[in-house]
Protein backbone atom coordinates (compact mmCIF):
# COMPACT_ATOMS: atom_id res chain seq x y z
CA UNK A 1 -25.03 14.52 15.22
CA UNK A 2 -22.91 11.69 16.63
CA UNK A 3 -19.39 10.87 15.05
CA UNK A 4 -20.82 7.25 13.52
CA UNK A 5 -23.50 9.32 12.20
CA UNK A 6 -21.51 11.78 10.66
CA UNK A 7 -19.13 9.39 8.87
CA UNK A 8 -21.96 7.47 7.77
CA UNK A 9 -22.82 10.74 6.28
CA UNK A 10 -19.94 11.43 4.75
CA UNK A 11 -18.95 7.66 3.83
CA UNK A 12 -22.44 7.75 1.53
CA UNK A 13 -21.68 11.07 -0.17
CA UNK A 14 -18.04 9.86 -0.97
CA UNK A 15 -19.90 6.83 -2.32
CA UNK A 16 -21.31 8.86 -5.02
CA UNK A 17 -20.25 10.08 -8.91
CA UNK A 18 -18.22 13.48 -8.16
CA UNK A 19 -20.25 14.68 -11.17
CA UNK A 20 -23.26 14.87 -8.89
CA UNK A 21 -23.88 18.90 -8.82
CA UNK A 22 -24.91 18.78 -4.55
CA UNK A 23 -21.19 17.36 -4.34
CA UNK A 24 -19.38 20.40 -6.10
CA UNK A 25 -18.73 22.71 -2.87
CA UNK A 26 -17.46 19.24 -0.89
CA UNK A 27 -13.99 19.56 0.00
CA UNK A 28 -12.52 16.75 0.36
CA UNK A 29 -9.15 17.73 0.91
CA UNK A 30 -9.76 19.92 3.57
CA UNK A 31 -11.96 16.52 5.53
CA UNK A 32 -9.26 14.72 5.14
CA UNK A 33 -6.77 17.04 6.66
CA UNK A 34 -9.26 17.65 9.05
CA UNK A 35 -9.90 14.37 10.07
CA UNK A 36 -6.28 13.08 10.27
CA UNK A 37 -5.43 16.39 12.50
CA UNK A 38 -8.37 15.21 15.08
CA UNK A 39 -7.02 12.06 14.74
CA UNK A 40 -3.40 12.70 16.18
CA UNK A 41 -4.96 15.80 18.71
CA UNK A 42 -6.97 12.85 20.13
CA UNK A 43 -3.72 10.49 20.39
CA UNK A 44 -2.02 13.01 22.37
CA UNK A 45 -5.00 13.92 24.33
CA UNK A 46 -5.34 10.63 25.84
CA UNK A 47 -1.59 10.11 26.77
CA UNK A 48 -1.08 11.35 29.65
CA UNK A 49 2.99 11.60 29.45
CA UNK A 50 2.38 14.66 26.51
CA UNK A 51 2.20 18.28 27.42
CA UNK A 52 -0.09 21.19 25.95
CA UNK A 53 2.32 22.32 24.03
CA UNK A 54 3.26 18.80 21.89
CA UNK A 55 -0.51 18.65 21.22
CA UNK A 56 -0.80 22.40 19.18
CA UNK A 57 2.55 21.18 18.10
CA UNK A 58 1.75 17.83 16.48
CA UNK A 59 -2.48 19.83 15.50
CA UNK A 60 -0.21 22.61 13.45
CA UNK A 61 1.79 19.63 11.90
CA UNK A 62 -0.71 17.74 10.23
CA UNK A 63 -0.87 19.24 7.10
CA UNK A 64 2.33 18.59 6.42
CA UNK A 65 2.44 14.93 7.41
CA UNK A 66 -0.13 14.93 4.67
CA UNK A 67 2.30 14.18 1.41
CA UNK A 68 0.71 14.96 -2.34
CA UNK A 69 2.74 14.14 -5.15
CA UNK A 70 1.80 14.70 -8.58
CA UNK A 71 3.37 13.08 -11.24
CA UNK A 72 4.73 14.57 -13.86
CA UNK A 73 3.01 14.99 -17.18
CA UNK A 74 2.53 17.87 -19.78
CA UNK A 75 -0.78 16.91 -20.62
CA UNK A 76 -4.25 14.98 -19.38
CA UNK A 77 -4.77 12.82 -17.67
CA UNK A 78 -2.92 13.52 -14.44
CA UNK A 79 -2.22 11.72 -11.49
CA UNK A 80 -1.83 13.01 -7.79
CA UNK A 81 -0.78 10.52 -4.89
CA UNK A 82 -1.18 11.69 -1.04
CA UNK A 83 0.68 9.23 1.60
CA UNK A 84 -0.97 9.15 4.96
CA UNK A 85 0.83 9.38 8.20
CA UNK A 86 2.58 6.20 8.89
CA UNK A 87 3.56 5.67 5.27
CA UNK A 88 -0.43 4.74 3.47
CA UNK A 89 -0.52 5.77 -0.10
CA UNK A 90 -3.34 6.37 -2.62
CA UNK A 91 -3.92 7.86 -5.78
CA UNK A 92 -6.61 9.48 -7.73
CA UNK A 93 -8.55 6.24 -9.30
CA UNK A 94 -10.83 8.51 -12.28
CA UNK A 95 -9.37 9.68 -15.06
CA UNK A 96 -8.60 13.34 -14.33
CA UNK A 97 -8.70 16.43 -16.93
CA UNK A 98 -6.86 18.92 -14.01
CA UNK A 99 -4.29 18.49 -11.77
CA UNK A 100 -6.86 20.07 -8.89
CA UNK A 101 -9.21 17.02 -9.85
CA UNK A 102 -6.30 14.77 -9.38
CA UNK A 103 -5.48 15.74 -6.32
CA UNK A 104 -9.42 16.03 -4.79
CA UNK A 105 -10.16 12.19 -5.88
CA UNK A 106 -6.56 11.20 -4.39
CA UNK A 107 -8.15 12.72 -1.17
CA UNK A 108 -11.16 11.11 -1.64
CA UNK A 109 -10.19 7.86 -1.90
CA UNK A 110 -7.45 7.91 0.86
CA UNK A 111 -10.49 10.04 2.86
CA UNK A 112 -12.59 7.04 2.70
CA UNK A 113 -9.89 4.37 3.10
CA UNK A 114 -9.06 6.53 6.58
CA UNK A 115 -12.72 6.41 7.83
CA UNK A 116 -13.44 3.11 7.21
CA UNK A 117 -10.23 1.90 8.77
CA UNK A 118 -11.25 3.58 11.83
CA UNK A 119 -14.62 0.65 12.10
CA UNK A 120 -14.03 -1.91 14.88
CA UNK A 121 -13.61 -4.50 11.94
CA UNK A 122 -10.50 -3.00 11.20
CA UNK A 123 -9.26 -3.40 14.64
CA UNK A 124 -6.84 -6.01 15.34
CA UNK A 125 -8.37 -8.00 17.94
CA UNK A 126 -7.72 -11.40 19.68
CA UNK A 127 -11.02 -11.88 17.96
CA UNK A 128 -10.08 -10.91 14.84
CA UNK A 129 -7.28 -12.99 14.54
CA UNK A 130 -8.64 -16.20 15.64
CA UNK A 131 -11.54 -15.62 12.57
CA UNK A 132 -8.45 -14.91 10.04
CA UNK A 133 -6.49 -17.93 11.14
CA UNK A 134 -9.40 -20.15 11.00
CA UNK A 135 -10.22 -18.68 7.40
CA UNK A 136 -6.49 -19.20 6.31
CA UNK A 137 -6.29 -22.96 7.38
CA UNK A 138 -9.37 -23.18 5.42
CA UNK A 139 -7.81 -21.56 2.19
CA UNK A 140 -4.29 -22.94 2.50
CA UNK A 141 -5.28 -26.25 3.34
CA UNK A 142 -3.21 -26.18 6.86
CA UNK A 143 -3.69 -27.29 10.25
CA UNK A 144 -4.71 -24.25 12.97
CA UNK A 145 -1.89 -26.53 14.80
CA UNK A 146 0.65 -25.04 12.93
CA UNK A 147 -0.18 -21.40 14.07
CA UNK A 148 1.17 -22.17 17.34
CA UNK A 149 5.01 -22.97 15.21
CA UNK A 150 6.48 -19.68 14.43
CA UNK A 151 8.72 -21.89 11.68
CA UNK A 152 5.42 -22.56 9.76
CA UNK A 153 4.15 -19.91 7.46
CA UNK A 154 0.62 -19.82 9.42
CA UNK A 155 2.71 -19.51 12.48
CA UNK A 156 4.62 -16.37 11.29
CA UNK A 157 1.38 -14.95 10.30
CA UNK A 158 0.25 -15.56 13.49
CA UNK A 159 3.40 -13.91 15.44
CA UNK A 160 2.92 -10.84 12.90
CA UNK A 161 -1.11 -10.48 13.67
CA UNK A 162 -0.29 -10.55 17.44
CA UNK A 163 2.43 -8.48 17.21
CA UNK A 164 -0.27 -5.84 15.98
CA UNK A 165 -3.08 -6.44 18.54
CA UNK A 166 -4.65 -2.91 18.96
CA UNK A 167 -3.75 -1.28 16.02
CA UNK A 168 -5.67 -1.07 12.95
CA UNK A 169 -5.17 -2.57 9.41
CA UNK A 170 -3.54 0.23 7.81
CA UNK A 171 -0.61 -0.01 10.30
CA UNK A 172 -0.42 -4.00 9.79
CA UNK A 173 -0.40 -3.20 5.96
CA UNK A 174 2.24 -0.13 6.56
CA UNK A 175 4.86 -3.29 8.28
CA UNK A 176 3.48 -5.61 5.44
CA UNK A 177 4.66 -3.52 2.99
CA UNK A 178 8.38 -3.45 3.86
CA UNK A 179 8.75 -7.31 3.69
CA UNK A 180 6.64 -7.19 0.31
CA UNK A 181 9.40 -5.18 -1.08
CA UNK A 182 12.15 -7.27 0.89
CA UNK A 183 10.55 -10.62 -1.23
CA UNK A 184 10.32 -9.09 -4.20
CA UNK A 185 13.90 -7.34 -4.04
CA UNK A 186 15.61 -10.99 -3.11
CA UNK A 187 16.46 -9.88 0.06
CA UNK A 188 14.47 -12.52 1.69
CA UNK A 189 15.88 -15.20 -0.32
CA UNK A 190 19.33 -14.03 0.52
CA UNK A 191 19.04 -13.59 4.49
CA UNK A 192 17.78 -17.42 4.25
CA UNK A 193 21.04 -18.18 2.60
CA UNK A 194 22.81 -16.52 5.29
CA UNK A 195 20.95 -18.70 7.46
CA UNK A 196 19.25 -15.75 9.40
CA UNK A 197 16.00 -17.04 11.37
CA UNK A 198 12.77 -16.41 10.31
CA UNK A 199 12.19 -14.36 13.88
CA UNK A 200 14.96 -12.10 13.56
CA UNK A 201 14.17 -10.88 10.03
CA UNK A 202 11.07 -9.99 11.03
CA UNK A 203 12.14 -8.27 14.52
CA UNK A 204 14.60 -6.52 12.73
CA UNK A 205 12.54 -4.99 9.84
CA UNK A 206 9.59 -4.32 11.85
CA UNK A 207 12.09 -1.82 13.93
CA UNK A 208 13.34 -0.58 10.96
CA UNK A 209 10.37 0.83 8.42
CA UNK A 210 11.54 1.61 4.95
CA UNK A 211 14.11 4.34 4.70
CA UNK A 212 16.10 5.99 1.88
CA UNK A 213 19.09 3.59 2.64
CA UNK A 214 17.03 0.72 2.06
CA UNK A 215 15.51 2.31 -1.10
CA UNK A 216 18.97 3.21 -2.47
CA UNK A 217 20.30 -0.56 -1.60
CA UNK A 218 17.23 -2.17 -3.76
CA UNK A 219 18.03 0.20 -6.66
CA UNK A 220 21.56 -0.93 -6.62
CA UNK A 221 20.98 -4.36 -6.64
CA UNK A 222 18.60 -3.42 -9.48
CA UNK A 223 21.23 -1.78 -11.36
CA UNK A 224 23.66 -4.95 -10.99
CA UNK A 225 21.05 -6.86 -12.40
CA UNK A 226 20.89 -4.87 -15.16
CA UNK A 227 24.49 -4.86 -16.07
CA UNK A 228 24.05 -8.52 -15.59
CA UNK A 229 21.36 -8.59 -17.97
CA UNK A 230 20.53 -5.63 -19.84
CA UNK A 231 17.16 -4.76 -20.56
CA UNK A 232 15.37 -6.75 -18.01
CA UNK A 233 15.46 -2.97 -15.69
CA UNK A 234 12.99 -1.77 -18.35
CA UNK A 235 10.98 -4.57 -18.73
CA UNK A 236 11.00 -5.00 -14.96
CA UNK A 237 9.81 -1.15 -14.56
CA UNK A 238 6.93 -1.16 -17.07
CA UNK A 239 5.36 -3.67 -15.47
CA UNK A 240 5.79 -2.09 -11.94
CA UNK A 241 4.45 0.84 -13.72
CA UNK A 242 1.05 -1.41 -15.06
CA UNK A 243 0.77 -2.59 -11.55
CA UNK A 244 0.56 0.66 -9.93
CA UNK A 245 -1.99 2.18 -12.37
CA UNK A 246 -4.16 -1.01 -12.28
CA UNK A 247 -3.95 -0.47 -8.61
CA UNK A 248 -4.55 3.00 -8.31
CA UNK A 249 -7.91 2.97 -10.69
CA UNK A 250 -9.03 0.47 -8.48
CA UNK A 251 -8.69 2.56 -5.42
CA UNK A 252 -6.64 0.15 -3.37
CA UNK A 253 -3.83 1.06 -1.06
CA UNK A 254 -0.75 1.76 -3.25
CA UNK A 255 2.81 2.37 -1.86
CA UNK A 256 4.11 -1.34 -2.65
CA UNK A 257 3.37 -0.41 -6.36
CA UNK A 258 4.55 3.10 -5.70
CA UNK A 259 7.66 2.46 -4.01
CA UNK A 260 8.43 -0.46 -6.25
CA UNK A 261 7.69 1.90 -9.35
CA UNK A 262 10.16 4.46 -7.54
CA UNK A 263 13.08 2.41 -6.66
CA UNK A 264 13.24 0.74 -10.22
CA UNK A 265 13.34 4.22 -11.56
CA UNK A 266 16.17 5.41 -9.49
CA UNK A 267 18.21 1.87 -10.99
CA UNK A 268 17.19 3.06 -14.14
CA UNK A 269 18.24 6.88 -13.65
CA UNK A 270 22.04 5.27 -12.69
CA UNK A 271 21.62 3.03 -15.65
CA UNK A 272 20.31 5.60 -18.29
CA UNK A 273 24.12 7.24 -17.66
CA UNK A 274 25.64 4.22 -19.31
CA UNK A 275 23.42 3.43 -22.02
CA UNK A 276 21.60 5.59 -25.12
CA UNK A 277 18.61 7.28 -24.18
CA UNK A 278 16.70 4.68 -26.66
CA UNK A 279 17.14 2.15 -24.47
CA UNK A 280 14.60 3.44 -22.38
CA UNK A 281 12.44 5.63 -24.53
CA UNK A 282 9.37 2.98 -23.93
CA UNK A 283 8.98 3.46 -20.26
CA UNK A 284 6.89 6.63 -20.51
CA UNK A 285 4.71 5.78 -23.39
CA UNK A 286 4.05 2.97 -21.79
CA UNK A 287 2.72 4.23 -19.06
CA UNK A 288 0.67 7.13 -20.52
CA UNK A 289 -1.07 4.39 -22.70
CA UNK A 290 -2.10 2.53 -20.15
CA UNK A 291 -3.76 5.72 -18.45
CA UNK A 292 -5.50 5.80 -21.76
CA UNK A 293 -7.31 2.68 -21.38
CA UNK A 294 -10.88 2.25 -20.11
CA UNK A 295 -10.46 0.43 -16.69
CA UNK A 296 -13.13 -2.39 -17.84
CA UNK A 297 -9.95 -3.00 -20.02
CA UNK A 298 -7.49 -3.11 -17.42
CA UNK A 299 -9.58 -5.40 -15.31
CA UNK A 300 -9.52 -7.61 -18.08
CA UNK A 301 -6.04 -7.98 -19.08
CA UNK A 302 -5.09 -8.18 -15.40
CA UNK A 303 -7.16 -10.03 -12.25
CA UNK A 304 -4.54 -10.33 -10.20
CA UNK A 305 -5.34 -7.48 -7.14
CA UNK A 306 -9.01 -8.14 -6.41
CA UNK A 307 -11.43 -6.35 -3.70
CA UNK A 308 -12.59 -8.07 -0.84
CA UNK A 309 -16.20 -7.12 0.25
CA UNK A 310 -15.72 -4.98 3.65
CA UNK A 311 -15.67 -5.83 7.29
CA UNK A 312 -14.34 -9.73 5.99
CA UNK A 313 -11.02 -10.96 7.76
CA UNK A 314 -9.08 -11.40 4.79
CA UNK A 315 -6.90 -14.49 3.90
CA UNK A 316 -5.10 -12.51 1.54
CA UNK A 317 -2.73 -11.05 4.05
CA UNK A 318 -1.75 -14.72 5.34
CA UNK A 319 -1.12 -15.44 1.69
CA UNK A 320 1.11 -12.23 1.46
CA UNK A 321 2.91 -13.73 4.76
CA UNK A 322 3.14 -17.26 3.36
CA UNK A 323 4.74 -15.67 0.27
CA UNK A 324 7.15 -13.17 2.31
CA UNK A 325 8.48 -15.36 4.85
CA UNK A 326 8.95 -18.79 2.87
CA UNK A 327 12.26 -17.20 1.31
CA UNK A 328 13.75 -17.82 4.90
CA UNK A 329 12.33 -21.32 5.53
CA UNK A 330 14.35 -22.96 2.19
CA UNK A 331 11.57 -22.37 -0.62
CA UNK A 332 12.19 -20.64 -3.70
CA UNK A 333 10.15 -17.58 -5.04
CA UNK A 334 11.06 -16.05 -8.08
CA UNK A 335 11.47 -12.70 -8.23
CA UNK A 336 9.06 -12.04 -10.96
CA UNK A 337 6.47 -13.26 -8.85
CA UNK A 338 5.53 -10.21 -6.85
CA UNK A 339 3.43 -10.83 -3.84
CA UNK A 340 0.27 -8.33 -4.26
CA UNK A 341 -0.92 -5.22 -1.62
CA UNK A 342 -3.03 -6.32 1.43
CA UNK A 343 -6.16 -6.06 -0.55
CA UNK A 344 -8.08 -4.68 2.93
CA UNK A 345 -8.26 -1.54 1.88
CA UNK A 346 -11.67 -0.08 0.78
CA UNK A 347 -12.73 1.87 -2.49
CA UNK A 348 -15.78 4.22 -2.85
CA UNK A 349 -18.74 1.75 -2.33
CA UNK A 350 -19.96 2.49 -5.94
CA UNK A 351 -16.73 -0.08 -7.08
CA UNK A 352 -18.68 -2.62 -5.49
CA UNK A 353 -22.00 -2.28 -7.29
């Protein structure tokens, strides 16, 4: 059987309601390690600068590049997160009874995510990029002019999507994420103050990746916002916390929401020293409500991440850019505003019917 049909295969039996009995003995944990441990073998296999030895090395290490978290709860219904390699999260999007349910639909779901990105429509290509600027003049009401000015907001979108010719959507979305997090944190709006250039915030960043220094700065300026205004760190966190289980029963790709959820947490770890446990007794109920709710119920209090249908150049990403990169041309975003997740990341198929 050839490899397209083979994920086709596997694509349409993901597709389907876990509760179907012929799906029982399919593990999907074990595909997805396998097919992620293939995946780097077959990196290394075509360059020819790497030995023998770093390709056992790097087959023996894919497990472990292979990150599931479960989250912490004494009762149904639990959540499990695995992050990909290159920094991809997602999340188990059914309601599970087990933690071992958790953590198959997480695979599942970041299974079919993996194979899907791996389709020539997820490929960066001159092509491709000359379809998603046309579509975002369209949308934004600009000129395709203005992709050629790397001071306009088309432009940088432009500079990003070339920047990334080759690679696939999942890495795009992996650099994407950092500035998300840079917008929503301020930083954006205060490198613009500091009159840094538009080009060098995004060399410098795109270098960089997210780290636990940049983590531990966001949750200190968090915490000074806090003592600035207290309360607004746990209103601030349950709605991070809404966000990421809207997007993770959706089946979308999650580690803006996750990360966000994570660094708002550590603020509120530093801040829970200095006030009364009360203060912050809401957060958790909160959230285990919420995992409570039917997700017709959670698409209907919130519409703000959507689906786009696959295989479409999306204009969301150039509205994530526009929204990133304005805070170092002058404009004002407020920080409340939270640009959403590249929404090119796929579901099962049965979310679409």
């Amino acid at each position: 059987m050839s490899k397209v049909k083979v994920e086709d295969s596997i694509m349409s039996y993901l597709s389907q309601s876990e509760t179907d009995p012929n799906l029982k003995d399919l593990n999907v944990v074990a595909m997805l390690h396998n097919f992620w441990e293939q995946k780097q073998t077959s990196q290394l296999n075509g360059s020819s600068t790497e030995s023998d030895g770093s390709v056992r090395d790097i087959a023996s290490q894919a497990e472990s590049l292979l990150l599931y978290e479960s989250a912490s709860s004494p009762c149904p219904p639990y959540i499990c997160y695995v992050t990909l390699p290159g920094g991809c999260c997602f999340g188990n999007y059914k309601v599970c009874d087990t933690l071992a349910e958790a953590r198959r639909d997480a695979a599942r779901v970041a299974l079919m995510n993996s194979l899907v990105n791996e389709l020539p429509c997820r490929r960066i290509t001159p092509q491709f990029i000359t379809q998603s600027l046309q579509q975002a003049t369209t949308d934004s009401v600009v000129s395709i002019e203005d992709a050629c000015d790397s001071s306009t907001s088309i432009g940088t979108y432009s500079l990003l999507l070339n920047s990334y010719i080759g690679r696939n959507m999942l890495e795009f979305q992996g650099m994407m994420t950092v500035f998300q997090l840079l917008h929503w944190n301020g930083t954006l709006k205060a490198l613009r103050e500091r009159q840094c250039s538009r080009q060098s915030v995004i060399a410098y960043y795109s270098q960089r990746g997210l780290d636990e220094y940049m983590r531990s700065s966001m949750a200190l300026d968090w915490l000074g916002r806090e003592q600035r205004s207290p309360g607004r760190l746990a209103e601030e966190l349950q709605v991070a916390q809404r966000e990421l289980v809207l997007a993770r029963r959706r089946g979308i790709e999650l580690r803006f929401y996750k990360e966000k959820t994570e660094i708002l947490s550590l603020a509120l770890s530093q801040a829970y020293i200095h006030h009364t446990p009360e203060a912050f007794s809401q957060a958790p109920s909160h959230m285990c409500k919420l995992e409570q709710l039917p997700l017709h119920t959670l698409y209907c209090q919130d519409t703000e991440v959507q689906i786009t249908p696959p295989c479409s150049p999306s204009p969301t990403l150039y509205k994530n850019t526009k929204q990133t990169v304005c805070q170092t041309s002058g404009k004002h975003m407020t920080s409340n505003s939270s640009p959403p997740s590249s929404q090119q990341t796929y579901a099962p198929l049965n979310h679409f019917e």
